[in-house]
Protein backbone atom coordinates (compact mmCIF):
# COMPACT_ATOMS: atom_id res chain seq x y z
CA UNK A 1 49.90 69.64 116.39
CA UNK A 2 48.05 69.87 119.69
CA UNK A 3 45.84 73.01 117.91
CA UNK A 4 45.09 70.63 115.08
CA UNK A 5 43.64 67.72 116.80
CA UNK A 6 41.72 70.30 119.38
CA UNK A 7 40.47 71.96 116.00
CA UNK A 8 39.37 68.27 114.60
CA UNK A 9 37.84 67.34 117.64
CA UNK A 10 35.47 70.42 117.65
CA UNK A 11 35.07 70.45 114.11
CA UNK A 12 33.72 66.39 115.27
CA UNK A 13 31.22 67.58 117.79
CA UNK A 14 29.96 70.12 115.74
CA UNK A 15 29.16 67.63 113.12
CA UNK A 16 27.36 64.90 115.63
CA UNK A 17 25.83 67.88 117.79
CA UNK A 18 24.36 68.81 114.09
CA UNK A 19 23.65 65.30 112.87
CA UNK A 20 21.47 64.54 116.10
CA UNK A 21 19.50 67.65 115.79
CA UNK A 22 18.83 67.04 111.71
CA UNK A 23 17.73 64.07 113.14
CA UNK A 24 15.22 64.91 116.10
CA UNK A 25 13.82 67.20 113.72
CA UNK A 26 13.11 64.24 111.45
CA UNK A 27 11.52 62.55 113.71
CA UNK A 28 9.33 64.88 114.99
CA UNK A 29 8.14 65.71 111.14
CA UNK A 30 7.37 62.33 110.96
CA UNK A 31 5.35 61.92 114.11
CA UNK A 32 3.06 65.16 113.43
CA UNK A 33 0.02 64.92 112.37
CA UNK A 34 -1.50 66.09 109.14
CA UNK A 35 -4.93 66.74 107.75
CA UNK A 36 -7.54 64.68 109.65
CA UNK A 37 -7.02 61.73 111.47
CA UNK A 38 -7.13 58.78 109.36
CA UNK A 39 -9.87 55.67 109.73
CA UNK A 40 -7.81 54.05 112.38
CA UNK A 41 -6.69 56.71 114.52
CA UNK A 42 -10.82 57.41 114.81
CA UNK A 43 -11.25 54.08 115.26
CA UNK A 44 -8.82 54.15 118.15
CA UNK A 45 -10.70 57.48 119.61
CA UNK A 46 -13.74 56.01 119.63
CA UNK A 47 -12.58 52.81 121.56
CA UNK A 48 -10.91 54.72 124.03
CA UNK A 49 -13.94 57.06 124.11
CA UNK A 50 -16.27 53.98 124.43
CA UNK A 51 -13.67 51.88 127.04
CA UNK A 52 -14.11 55.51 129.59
CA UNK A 53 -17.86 55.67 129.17
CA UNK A 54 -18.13 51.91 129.99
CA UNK A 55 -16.29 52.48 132.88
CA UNK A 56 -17.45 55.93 134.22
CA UNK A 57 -21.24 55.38 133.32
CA UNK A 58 -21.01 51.41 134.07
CA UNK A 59 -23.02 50.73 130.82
CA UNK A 60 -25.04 47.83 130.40
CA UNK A 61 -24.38 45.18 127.73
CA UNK A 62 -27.51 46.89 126.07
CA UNK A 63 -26.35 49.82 126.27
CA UNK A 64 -23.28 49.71 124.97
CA UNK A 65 -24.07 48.96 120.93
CA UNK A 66 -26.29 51.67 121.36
CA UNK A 67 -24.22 54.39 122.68
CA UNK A 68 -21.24 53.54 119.94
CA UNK A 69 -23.81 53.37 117.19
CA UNK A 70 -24.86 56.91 118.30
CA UNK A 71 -20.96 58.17 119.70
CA UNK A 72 -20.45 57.06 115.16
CA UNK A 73 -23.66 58.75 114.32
CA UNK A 74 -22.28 62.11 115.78
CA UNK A 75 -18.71 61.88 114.30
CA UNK A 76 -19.99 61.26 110.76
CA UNK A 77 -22.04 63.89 110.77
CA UNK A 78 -19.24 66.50 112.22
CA UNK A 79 -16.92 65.04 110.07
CA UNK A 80 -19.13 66.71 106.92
CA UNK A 81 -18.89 70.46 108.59
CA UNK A 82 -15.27 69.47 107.74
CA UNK A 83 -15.35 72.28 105.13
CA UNK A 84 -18.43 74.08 106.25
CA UNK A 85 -17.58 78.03 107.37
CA UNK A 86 -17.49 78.53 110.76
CA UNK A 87 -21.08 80.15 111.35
CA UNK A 88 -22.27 77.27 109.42
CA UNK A 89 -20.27 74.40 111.50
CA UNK A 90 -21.10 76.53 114.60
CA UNK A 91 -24.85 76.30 113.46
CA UNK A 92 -25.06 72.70 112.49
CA UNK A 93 -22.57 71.67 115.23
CA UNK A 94 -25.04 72.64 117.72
CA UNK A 95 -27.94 70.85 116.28
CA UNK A 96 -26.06 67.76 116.04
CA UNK A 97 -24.69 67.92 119.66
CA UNK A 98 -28.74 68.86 120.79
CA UNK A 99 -29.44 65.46 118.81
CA UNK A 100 -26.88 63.55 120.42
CA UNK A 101 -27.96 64.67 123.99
CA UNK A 102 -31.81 63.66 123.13
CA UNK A 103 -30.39 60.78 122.12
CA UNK A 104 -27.92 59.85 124.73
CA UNK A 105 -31.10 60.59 127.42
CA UNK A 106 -33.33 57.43 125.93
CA UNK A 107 -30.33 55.01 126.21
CA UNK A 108 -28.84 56.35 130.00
CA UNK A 109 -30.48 56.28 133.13
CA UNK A 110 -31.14 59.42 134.74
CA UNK A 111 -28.25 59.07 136.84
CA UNK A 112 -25.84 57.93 134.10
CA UNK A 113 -26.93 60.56 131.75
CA UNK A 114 -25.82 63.39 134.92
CA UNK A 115 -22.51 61.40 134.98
CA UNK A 116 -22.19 61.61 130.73
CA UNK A 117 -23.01 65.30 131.19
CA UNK A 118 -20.66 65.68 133.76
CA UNK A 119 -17.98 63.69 131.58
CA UNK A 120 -18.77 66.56 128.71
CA UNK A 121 -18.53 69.55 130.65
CA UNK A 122 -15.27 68.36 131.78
CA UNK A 123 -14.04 67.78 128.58
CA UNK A 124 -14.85 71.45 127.15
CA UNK A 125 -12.70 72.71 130.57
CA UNK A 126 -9.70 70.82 129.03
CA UNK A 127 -10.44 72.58 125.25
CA UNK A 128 -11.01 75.46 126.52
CA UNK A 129 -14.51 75.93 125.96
CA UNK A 130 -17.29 77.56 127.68
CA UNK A 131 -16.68 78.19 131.26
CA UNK A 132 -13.64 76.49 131.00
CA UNK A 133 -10.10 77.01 131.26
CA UNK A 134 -7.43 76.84 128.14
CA UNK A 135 -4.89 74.55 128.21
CA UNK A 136 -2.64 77.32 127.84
CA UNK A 137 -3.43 78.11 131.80
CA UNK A 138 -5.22 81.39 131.00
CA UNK A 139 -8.17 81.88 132.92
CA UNK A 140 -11.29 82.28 131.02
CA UNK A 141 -12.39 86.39 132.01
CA UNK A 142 -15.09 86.40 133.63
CA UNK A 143 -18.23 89.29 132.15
CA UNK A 144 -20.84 90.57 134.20
């Protein structure tokens, strides 16, 4: 008898121990992201991108329609190299980020526009871009 309820009690575990994991997996499914991020989710990006730059570049009231109308500008346009190959998005990529930069120097200051570039070059170190590190903590090798 004692053998039987041992066995039930295991076979019980087993079940929730199963149930909960079905279940964790379920909700991380649900919380993963697929395909691009939708209207809001940008629209949450760029407010949070905004809400730093505001802060870290103290932007002026004048300033800041301008920068947001420019910060949509640039993610319109990369959103189109959506399907582009990647020597083409490299390509056109570029050109957009050159415009942004000409543009981002006749709305900031000379000071704020060292800041903003500042801001950028830490945010390729976090991606993993050039002279950066990956987020994977491998060091970038350095070529001479």
């Amino acid at each position: 008898m004692k053998m039987h309820k041992l066995g039930l009690m295991a076979a019980l575990a087993v079940a929730a121990l199963a149930f909960s994991l079905a279940l964790n997996a379920q909700e991380k499914k649900d919380t993963k992201r697929e395909g691009p991020p939708s209207a809001a989710r940008r629209e949450d990006m760029l407010k949070q991108r905004m809400a730093r730059m505001t802060e870290e570049l103290k932007l002026t009231d004048a300033q800041k329609p301008k920068v947001e109308a420019a910060l949509k500008q640039q993610a319109e346009k990369m959103r189109g190299l959506r399907d582009a190959t990647p020597e083409v998005r490299r390509e056109k990529g570029q050109a957009i980020r050159t415009d942004m930069e000409k543009k981002m120097k006749e709305i900031l200051t000379a000071d704020q526009y060292a800041s903003w570039e500042k801001m950028r070059a830490q945010g390729r170190e976090g991606r993993g871009g050039p002279g950066g590190e990956k987020k994977s903590g491998k060091k970038k090798v350095e070529q001479n």
